[in-house]
Protein backbone atom coordinates (compact mmCIF):
# COMPACT_ATOMS: atom_id res chain seq x y z
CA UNK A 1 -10.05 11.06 -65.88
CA UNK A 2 -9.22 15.23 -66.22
CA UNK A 3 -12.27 17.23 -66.25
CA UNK A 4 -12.22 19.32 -69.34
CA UNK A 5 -12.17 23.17 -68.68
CA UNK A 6 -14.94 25.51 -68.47
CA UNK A 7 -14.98 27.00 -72.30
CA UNK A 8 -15.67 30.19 -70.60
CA UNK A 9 -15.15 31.50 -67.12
CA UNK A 10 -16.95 33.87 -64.85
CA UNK A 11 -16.17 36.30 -62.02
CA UNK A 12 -17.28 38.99 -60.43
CA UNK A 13 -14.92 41.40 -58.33
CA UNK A 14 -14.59 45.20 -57.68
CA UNK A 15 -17.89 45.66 -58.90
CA UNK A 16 -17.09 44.36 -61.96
CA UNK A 17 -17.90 40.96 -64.21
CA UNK A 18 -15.16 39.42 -65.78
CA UNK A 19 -16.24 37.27 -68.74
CA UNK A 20 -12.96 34.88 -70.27
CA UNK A 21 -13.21 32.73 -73.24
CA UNK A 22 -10.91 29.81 -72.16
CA UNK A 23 -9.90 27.24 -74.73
CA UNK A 24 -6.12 28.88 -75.16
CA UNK A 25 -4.61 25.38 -76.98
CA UNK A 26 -7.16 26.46 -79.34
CA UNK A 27 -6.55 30.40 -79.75
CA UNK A 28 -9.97 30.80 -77.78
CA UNK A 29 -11.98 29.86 -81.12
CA UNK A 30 -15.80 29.92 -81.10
CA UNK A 31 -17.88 26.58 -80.61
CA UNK A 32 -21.31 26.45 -79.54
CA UNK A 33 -20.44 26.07 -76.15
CA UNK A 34 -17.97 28.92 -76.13
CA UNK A 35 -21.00 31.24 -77.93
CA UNK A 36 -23.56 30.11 -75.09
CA UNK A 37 -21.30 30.75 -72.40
CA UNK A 38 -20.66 34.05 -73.72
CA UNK A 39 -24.04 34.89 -73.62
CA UNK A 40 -24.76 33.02 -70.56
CA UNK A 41 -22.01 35.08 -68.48
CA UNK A 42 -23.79 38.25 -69.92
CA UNK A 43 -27.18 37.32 -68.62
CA UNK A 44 -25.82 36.82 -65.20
CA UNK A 45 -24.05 39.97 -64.95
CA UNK A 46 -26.95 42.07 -65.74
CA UNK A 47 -29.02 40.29 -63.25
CA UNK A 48 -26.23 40.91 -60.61
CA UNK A 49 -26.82 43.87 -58.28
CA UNK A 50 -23.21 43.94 -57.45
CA UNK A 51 -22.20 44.63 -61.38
CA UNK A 52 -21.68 47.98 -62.69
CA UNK A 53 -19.83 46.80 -65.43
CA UNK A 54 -18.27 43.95 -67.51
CA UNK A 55 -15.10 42.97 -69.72
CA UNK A 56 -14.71 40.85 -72.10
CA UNK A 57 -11.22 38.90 -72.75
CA UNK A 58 -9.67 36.04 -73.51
CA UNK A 59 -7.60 33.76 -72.01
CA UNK A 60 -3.77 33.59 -72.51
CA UNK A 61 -2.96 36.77 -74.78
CA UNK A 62 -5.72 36.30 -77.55
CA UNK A 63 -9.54 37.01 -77.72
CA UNK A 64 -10.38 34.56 -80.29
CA UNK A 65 -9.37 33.23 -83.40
CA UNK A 66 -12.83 33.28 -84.78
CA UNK A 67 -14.94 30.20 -84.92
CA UNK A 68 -13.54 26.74 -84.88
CA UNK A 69 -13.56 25.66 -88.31
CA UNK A 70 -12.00 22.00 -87.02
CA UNK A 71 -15.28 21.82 -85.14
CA UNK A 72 -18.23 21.96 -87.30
CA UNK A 73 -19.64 19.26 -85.78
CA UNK A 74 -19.58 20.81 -82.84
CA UNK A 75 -22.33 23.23 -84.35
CA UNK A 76 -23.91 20.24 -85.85
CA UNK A 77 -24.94 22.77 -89.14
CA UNK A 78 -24.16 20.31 -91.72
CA UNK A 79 -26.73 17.49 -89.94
CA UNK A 80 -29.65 16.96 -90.97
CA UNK A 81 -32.28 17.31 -87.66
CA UNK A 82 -33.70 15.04 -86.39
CA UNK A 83 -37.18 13.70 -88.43
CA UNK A 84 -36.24 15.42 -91.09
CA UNK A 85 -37.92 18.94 -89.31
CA UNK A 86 -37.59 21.52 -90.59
CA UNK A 87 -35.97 24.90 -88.66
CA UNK A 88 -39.46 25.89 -87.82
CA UNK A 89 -40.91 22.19 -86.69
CA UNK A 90 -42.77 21.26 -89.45
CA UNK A 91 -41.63 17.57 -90.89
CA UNK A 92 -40.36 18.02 -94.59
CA UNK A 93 -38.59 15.77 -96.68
CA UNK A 94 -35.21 14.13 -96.22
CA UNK A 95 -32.47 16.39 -97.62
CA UNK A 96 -30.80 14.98 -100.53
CA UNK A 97 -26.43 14.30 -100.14
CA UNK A 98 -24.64 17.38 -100.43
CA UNK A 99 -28.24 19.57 -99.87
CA UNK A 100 -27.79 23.18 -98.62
CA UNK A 101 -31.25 24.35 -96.76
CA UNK A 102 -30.60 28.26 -96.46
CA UNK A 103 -33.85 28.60 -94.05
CA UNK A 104 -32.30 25.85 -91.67
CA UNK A 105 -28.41 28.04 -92.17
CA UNK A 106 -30.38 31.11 -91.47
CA UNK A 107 -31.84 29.77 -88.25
CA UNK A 108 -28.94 28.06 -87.27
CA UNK A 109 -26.24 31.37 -87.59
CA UNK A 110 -29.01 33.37 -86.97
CA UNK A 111 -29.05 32.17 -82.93
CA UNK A 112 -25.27 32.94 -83.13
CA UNK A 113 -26.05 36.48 -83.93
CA UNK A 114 -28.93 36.56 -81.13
CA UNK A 115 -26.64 35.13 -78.47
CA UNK A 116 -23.99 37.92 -79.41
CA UNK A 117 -26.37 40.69 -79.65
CA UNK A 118 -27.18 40.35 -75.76
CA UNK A 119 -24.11 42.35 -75.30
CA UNK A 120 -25.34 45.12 -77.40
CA UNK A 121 -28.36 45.03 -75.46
CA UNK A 122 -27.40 44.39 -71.58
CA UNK A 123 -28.15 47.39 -69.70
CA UNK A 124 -24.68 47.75 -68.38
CA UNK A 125 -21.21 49.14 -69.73
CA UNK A 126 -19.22 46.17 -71.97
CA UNK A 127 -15.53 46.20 -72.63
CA UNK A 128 -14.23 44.64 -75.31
CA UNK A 129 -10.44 43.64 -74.55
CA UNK A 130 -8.67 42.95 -77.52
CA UNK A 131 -4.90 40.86 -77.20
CA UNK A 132 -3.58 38.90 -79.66
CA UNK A 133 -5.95 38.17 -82.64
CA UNK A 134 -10.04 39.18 -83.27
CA UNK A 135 -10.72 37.47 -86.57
CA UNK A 136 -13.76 36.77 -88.77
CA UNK A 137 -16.54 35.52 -86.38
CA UNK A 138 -14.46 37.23 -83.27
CA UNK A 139 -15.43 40.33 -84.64
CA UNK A 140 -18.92 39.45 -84.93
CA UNK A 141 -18.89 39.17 -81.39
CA UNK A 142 -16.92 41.72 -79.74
CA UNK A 143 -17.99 44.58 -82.31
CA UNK A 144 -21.24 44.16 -80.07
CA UNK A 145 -19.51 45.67 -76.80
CA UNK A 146 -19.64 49.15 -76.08
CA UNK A 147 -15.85 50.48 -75.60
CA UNK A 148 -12.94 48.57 -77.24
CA UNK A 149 -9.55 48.36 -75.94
CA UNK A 150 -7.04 46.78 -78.10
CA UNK A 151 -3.15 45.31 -76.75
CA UNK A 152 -0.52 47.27 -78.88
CA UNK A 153 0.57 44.29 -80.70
CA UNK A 154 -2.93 42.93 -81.40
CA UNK A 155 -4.81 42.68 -85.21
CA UNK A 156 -8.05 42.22 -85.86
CA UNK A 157 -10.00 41.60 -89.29
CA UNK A 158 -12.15 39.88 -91.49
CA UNK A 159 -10.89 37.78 -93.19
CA UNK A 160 -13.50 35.56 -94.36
CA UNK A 161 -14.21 38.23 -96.64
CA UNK A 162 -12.05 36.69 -99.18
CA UNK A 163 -14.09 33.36 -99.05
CA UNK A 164 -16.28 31.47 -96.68
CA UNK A 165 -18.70 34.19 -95.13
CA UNK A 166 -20.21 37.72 -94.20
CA UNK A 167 -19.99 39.53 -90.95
CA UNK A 168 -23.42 38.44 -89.58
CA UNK A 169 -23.56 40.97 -86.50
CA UNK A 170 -22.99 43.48 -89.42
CA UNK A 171 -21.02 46.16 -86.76
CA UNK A 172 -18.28 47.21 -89.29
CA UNK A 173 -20.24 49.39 -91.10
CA UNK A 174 -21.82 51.27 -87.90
CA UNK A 175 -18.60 51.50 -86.13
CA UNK A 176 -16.53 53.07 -88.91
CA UNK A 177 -18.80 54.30 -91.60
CA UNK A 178 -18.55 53.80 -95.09
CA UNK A 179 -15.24 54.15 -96.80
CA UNK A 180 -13.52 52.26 -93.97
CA UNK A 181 -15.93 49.78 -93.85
CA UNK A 182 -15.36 48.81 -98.07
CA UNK A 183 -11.44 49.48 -97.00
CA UNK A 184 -11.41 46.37 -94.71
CA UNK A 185 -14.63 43.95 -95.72
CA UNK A 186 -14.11 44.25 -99.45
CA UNK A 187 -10.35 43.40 -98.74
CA UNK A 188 -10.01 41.15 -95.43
CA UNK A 189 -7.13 42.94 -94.46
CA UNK A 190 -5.47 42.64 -90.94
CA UNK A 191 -5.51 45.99 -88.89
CA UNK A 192 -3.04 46.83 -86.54
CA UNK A 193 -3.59 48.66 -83.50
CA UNK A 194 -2.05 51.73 -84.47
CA UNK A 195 -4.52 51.85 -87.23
CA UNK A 196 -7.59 50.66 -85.39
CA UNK A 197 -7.16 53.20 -83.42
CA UNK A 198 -6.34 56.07 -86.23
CA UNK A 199 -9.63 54.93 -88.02
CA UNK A 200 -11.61 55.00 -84.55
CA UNK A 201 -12.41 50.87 -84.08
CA UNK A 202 -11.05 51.08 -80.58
CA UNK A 203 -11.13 53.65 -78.06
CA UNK A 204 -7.65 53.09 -76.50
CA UNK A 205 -4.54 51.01 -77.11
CA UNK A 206 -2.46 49.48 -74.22
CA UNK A 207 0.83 47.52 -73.26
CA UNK A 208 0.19 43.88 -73.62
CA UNK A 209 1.11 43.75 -70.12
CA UNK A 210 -1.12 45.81 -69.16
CA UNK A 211 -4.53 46.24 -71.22
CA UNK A 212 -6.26 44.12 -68.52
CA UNK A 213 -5.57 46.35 -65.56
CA UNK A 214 -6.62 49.37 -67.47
CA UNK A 215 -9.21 47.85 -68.98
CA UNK A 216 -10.55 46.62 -65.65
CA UNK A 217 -9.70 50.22 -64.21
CA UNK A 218 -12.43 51.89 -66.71
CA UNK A 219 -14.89 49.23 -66.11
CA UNK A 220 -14.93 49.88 -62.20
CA UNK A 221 -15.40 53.40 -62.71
CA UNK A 222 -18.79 52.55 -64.52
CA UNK A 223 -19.38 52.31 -60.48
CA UNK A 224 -19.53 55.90 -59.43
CA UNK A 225 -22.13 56.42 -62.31
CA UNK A 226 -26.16 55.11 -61.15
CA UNK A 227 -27.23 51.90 -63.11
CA UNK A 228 -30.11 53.61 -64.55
CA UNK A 229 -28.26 56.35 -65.91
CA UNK A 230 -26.04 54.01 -67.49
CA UNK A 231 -28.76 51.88 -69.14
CA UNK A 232 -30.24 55.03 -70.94
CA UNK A 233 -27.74 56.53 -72.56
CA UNK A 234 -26.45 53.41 -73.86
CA UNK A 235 -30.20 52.81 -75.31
CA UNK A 236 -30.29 56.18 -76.56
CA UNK A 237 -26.88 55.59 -78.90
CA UNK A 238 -27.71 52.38 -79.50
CA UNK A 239 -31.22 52.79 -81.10
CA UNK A 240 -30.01 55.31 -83.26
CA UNK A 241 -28.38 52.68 -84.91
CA UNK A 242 -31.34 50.54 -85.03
CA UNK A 243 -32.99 53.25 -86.15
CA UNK A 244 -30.39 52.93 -89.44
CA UNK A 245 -30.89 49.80 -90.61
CA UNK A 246 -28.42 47.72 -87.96
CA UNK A 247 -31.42 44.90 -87.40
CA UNK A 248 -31.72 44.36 -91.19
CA UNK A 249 -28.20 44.56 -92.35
CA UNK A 250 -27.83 41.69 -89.72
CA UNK A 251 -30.58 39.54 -91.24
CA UNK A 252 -28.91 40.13 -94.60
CA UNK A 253 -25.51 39.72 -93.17
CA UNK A 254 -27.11 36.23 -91.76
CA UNK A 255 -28.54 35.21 -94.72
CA UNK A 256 -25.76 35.87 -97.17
CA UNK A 257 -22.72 34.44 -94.95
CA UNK A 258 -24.32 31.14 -95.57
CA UNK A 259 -24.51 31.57 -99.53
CA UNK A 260 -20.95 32.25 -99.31
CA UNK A 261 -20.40 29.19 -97.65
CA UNK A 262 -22.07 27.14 -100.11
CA UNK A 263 -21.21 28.76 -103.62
CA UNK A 264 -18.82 26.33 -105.50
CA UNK A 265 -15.42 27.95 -104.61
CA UNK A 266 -16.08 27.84 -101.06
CA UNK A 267 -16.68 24.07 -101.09
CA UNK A 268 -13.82 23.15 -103.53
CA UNK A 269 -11.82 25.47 -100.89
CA UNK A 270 -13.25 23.32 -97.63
CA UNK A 271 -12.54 20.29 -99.67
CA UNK A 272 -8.96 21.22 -100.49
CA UNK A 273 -8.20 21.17 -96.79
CA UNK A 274 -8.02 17.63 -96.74
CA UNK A 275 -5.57 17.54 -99.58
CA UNK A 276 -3.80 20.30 -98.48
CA UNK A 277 -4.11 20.88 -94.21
CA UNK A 278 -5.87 23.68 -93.35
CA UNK A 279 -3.18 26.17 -92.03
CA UNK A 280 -1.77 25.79 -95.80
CA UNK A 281 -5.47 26.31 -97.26
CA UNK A 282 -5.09 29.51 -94.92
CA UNK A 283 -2.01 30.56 -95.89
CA UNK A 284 -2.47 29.84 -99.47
CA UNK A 285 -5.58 32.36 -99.04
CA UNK A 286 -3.46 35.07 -97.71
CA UNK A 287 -0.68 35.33 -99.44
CA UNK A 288 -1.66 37.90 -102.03
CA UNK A 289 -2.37 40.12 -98.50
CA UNK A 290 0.60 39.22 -96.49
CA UNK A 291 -1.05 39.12 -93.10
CA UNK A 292 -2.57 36.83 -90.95
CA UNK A 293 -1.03 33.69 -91.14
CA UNK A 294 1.44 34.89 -93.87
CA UNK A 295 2.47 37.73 -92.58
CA UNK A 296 6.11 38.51 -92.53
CA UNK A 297 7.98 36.78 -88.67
CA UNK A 298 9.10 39.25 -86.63
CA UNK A 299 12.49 39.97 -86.24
């Protein structure tokens, strides 16, 4: 019997951590396991002495299609726990068929957001490399790092904005301010490298070919720089965005991605994948856009 492959890989060379989601027959999409060893891989690296630095990527040409909605089980969010606890240990009743319990949502998305917020907070440089597609949940996560770098054919967007969630991490809004921020969340729409980089998501745009040597090229120069030195400036930017709201929009983010999952045309839109298949479901989604999914093939 084939052992199944890590979700997520580890290495550390050059002075540098290399962090790869690894489920490519599934675009790299986010399951419990991939979240944990996200956050696991961070936890290691900012223990090691020998790290200045660390990249994120994904494996074969895309970061992550966002989470795995083929998978929910995987999450186990829809079962009930076990004795009927609730999220904070006390027993409660038996939830009734069909029963949404926004506390138990709220905890359970809300460790999502925790686990991707140790890369906002590890005291060492992160680099976000961005190939192929960031979308919905991706960006939750690798809005978190500290200095994007984005392939020149890549996109990356929200689009559960148009049904089925909130960014939870809630980086949009810090990253590109205000009228940006409406632009893309109120919209979904897929951004293009060219324009993430016009608009000032990402701090550099590469060859496909070769985003990860540059991108590993910047990380080991983190090196020259003392750890210390490294770990205070970043908590100097970073808390003045604490210092604007970023921990509450996230609790709100949280809280409201999983009332959008559970108004009534989100679930007549899960149920309609059954009917329908999901990529069509998708598609049928974003037509009106003409991106993602239905965007127009490449000559």
């Amino acid at each position: 019997m084939t052992q199944a492959a890590e979700p997520v890989l580890y290495e550390e060379r050059d002075d540098i951590a290399i962090i790869t989601l690894n489920r490519p027959e599934k675009k790299n999409t986010l399951t419990d396991a991939v979240i944990q060893g996200v956050a696991d891989g961070i936890d290691r690296a900012t223990k090691s002495p020998d790290v200045a630095a660390i990249v994120i990527r994904g494996a074969d040409g895309t970061l992550t299609a966002g989470y795995d909605l083929t998978a929910a089980s995987d999450f186990a969010e829809s079962d009930p726990p076990p004795r009927w606890s609730t999220p904070y240990g006390a027993k409660g009743p038996k939830p009734r068929e069909g029963a949404w319990d926004p506390v138990r949502d709220y905890q359970f998305m809300g460790n999502n957001v925790r686990r991707f917020m140790k890369i906002w907070e590890c005291p060492k440089p992160v680099i976000g490399e961005i190939t192929g597609w960031a979308i919905g949940g991706a960006t939750d996560m690798i809005l978190c790092a500290d200095l994007l770098y984005m392939a020149s054919d890549a996109h990356i967007g929200y689009a559960p904005s148009r049904i089925y969630g909130t960014p939870t991490t809630m980086m949009w809004v810090y990253r590109l301010g205000l009228e940006h921020a409406k632009q893309y969340l109120l919209t979904g729409r897929a951004i293009d490298a060219a324009e993430a980089h016009r608009i000032g998501l990402v701090s550099q745009i590469c060859d496909p070919d070769e985003i990860s040597a540059e991108v590993e090229a910047e990380a080991r120069r983190f090196a020259s720089i003392p750890a210390n030195q490294l770990a205070l400036n970043k908590m100097l930017i970073n808390q003045a965005f604490e210092n604007m709201g970023l921990r509450t929009s996230q609790m709100l983010g949280t809280f409201f991605d999983g009332v959008t999952r559970h108004t009534e045309e989100a679930l007549q839109w899960t149920e309609s994948f059954d009917e329908k298949g999901f990529r069509q479901v998708v598609r049928e989604r974003d037509d009106p856009w003409g991106d993602y999914g239905s965007a127009p093939k490449a000559d």
